[in-house]
PDB file of N, CA and C in Angstrom:
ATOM      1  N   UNK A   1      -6.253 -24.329   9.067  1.00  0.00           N
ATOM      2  CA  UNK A   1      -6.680 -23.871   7.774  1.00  0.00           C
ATOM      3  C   UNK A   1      -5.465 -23.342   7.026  1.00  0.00           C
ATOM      4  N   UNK A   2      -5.140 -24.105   5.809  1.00  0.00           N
ATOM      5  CA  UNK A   2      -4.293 -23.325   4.746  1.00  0.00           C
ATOM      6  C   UNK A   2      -4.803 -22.172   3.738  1.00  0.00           C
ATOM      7  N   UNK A   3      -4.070 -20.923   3.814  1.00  0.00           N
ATOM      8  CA  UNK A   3      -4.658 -20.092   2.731  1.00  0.00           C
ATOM      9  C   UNK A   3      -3.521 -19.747   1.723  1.00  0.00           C
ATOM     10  N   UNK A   4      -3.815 -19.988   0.433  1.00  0.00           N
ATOM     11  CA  UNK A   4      -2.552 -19.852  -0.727  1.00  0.00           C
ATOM     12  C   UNK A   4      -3.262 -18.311  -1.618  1.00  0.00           C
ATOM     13  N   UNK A   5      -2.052 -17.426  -0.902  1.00  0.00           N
ATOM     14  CA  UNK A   5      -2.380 -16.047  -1.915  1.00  0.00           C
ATOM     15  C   UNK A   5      -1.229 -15.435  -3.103  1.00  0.00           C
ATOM     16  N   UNK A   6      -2.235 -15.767  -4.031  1.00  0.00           N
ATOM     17  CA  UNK A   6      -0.896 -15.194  -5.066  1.00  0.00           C
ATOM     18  C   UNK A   6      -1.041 -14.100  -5.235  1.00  0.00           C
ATOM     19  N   UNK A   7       0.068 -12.897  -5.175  1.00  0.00           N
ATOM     20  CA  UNK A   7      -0.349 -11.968  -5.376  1.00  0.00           C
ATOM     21  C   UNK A   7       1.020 -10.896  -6.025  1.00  0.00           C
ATOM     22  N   UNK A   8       1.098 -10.050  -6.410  1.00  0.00           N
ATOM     23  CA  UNK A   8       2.259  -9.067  -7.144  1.00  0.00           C
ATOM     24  C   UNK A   8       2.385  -7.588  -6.451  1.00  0.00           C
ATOM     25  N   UNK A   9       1.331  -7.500  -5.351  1.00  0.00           N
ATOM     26  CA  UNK A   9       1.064  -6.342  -4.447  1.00  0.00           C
ATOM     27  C   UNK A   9       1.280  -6.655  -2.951  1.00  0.00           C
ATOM     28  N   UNK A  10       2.348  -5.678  -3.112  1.00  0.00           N
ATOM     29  CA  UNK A  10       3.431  -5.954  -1.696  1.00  0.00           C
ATOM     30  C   UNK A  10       2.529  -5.308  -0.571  1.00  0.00           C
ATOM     31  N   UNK A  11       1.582  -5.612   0.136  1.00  0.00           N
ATOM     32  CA  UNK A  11       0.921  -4.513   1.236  1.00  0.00           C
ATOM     33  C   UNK A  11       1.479  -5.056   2.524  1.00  0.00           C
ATOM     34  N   UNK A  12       2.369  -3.808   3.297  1.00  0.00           N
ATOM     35  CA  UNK A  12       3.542  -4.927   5.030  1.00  0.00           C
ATOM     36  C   UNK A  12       2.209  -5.116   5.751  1.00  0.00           C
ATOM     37  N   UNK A  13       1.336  -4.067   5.822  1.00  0.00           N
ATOM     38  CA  UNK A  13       0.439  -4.809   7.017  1.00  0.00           C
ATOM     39  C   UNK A  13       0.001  -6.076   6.827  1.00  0.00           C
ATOM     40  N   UNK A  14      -0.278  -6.712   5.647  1.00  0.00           N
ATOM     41  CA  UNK A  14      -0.982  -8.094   4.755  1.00  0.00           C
ATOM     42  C   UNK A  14      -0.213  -8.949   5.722  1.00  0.00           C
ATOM     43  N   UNK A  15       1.283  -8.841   4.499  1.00  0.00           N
ATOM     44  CA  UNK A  15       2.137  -9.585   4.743  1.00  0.00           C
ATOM     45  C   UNK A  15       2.828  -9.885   6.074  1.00  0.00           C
ATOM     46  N   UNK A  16       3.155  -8.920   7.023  1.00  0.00           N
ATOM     47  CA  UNK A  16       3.458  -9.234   8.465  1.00  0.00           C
ATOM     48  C   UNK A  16       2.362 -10.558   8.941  1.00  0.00           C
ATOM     49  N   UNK A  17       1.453 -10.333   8.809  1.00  0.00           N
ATOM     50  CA  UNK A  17       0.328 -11.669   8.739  1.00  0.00           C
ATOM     51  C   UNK A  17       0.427 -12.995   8.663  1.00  0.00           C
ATOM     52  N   UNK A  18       1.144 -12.845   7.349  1.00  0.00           N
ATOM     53  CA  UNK A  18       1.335 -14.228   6.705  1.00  0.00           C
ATOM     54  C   UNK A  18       2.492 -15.295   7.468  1.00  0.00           C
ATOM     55  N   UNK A  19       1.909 -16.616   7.474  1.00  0.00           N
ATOM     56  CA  UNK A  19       3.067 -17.748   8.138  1.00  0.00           C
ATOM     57  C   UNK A  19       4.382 -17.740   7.458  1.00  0.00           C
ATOM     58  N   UNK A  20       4.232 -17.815   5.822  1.00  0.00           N
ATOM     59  CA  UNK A  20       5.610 -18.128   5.610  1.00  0.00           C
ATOM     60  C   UNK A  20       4.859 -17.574   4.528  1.00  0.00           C
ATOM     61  N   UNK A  21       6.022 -16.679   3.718  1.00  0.00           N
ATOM     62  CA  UNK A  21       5.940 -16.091   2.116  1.00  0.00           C
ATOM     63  C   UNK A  21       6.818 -16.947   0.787  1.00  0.00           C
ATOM     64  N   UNK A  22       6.431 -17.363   0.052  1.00  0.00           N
ATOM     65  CA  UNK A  22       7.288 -17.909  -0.835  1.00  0.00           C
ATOM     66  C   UNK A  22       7.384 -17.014  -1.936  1.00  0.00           C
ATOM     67  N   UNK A  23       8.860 -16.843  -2.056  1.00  0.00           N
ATOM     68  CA  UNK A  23       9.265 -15.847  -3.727  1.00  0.00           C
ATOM     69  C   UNK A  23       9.457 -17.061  -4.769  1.00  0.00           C
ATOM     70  N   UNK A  24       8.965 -16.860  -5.582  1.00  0.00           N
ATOM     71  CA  UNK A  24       9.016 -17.597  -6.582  1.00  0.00           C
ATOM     72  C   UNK A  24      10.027 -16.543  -8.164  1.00  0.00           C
ATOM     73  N   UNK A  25      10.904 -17.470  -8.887  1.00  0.00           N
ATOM     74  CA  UNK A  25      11.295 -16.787  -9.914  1.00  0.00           C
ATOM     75  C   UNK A  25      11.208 -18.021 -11.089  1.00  0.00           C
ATOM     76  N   UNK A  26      10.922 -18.053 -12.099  1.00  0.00           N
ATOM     77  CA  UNK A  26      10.944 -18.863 -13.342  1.00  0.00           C
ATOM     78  C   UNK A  26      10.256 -19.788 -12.817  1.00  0.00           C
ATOM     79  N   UNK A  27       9.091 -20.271 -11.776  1.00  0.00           N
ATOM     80  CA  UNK A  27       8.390 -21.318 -11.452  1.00  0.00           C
ATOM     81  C   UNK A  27       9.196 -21.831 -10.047  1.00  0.00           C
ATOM     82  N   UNK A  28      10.506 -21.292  -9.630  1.00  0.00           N
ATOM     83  CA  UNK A  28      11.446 -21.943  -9.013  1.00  0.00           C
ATOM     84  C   UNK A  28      11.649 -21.195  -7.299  1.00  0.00           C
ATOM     85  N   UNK A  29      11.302 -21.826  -6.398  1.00  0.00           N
ATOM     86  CA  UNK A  29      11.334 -20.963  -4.872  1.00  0.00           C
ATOM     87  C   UNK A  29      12.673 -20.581  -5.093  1.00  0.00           C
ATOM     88  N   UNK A  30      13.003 -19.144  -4.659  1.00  0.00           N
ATOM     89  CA  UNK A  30      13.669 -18.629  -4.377  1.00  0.00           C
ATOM     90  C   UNK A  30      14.148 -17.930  -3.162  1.00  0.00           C
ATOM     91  N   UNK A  31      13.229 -17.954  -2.574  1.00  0.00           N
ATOM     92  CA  UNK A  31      13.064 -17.550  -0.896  1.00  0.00           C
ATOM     93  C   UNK A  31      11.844 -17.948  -0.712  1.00  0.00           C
ATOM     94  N   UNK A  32      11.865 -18.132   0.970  1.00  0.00           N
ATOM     95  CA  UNK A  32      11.083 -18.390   1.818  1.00  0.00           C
ATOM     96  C   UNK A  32      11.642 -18.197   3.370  1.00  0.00           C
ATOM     97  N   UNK A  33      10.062 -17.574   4.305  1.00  0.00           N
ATOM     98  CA  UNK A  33      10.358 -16.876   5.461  1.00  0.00           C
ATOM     99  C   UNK A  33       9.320 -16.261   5.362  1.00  0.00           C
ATOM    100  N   UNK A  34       9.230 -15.398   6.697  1.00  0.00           N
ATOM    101  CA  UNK A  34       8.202 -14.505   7.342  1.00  0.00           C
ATOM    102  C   UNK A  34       8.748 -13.003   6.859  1.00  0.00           C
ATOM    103  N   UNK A  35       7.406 -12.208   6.723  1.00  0.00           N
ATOM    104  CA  UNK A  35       8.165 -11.104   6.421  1.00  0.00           C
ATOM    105  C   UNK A  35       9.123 -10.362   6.897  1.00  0.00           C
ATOM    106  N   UNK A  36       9.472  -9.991   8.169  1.00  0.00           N
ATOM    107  CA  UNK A  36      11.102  -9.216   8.903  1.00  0.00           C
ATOM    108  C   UNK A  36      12.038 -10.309   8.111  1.00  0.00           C
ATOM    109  N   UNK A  37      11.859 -11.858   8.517  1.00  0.00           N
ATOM    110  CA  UNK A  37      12.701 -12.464   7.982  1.00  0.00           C
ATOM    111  C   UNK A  37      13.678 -12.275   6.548  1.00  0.00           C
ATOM    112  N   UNK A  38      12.429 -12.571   5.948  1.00  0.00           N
ATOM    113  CA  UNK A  38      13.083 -11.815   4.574  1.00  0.00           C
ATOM    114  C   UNK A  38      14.096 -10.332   4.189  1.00  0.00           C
ATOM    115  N   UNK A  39      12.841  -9.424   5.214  1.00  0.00           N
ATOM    116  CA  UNK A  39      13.181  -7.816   4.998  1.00  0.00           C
ATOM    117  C   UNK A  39      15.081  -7.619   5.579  1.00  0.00           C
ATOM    118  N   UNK A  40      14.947  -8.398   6.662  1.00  0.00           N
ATOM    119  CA  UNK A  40      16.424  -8.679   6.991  1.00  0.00           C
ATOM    120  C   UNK A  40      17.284  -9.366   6.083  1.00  0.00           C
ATOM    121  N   UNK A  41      16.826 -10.267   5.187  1.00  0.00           N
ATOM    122  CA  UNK A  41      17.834 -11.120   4.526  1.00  0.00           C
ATOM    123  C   UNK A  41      18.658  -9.920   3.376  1.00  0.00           C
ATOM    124  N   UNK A  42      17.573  -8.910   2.786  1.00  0.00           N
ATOM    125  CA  UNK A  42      17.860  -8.317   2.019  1.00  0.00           C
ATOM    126  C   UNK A  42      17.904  -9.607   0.606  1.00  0.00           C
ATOM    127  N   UNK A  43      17.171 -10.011   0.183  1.00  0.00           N
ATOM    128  CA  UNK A  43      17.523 -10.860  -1.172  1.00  0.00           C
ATOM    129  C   UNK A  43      16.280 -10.367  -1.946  1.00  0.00           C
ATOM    130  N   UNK A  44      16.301 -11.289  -2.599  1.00  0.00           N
ATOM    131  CA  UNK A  44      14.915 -10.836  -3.636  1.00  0.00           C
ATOM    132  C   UNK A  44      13.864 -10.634  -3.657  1.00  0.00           C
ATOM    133  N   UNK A  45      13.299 -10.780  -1.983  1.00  0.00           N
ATOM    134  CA  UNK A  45      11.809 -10.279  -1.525  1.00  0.00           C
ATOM    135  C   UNK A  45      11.981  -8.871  -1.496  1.00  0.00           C
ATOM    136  N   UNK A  46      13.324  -8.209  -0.816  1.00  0.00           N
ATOM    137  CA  UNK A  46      13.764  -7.068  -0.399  1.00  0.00           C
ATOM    138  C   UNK A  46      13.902  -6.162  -1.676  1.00  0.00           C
ATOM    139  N   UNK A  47      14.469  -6.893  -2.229  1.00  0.00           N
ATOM    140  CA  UNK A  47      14.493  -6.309  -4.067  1.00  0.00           C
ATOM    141  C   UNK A  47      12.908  -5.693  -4.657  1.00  0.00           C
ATOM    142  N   UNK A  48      11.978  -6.553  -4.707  1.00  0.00           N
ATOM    143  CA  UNK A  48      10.568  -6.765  -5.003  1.00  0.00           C
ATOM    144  C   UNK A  48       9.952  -5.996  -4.402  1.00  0.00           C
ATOM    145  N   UNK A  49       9.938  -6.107  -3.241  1.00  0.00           N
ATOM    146  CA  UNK A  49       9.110  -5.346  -2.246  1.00  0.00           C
ATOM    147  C   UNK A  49       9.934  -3.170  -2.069  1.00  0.00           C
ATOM    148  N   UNK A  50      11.022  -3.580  -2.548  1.00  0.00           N
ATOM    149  CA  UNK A  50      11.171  -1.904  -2.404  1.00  0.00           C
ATOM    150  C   UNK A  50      10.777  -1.694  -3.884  1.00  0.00           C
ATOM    151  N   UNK A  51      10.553  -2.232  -4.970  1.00  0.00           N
ATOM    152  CA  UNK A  51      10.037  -2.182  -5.973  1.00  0.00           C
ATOM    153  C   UNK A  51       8.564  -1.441  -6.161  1.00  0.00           C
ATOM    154  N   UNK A  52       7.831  -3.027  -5.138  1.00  0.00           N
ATOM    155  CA  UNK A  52       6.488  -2.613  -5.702  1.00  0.00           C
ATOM    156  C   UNK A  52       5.566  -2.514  -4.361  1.00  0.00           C
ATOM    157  N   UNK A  53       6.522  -2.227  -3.462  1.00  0.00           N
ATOM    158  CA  UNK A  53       5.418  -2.065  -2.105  1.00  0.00           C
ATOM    159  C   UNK A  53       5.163  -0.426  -2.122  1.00  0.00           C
ATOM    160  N   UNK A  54       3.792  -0.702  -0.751  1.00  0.00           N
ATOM    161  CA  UNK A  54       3.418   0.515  -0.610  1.00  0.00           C
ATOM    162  C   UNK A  54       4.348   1.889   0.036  1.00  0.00           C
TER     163      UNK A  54
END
């Protein structure tokens, strides 16, 4: 089963969940990965998410 969630609300318990997260900017992937993945990359999920997470 595929599930596609769009969403602008960073929640880690959600997201630890999720298979793969896609950041999107101007329509355009910008990252993709699992959440540590990302949280380690430090790029623009890391940006976003200390933004607008819980």
């Amino acid at each position: 089963m595929t599930i596609i969630n769009i969403t602008h609300r960073y929640n880690k318990a959600l997201m630890q969940k999720y298979g793969e997260i896609i950041v999107m900017d101007a329509g355009k992937i910008v990252e993709r990965g699992k959440f540590d993945e990302l949280m380690e990359k430090r790029g623009e999920f890391f940006r976003l998410y200390n933004i607008l997470g819980e």
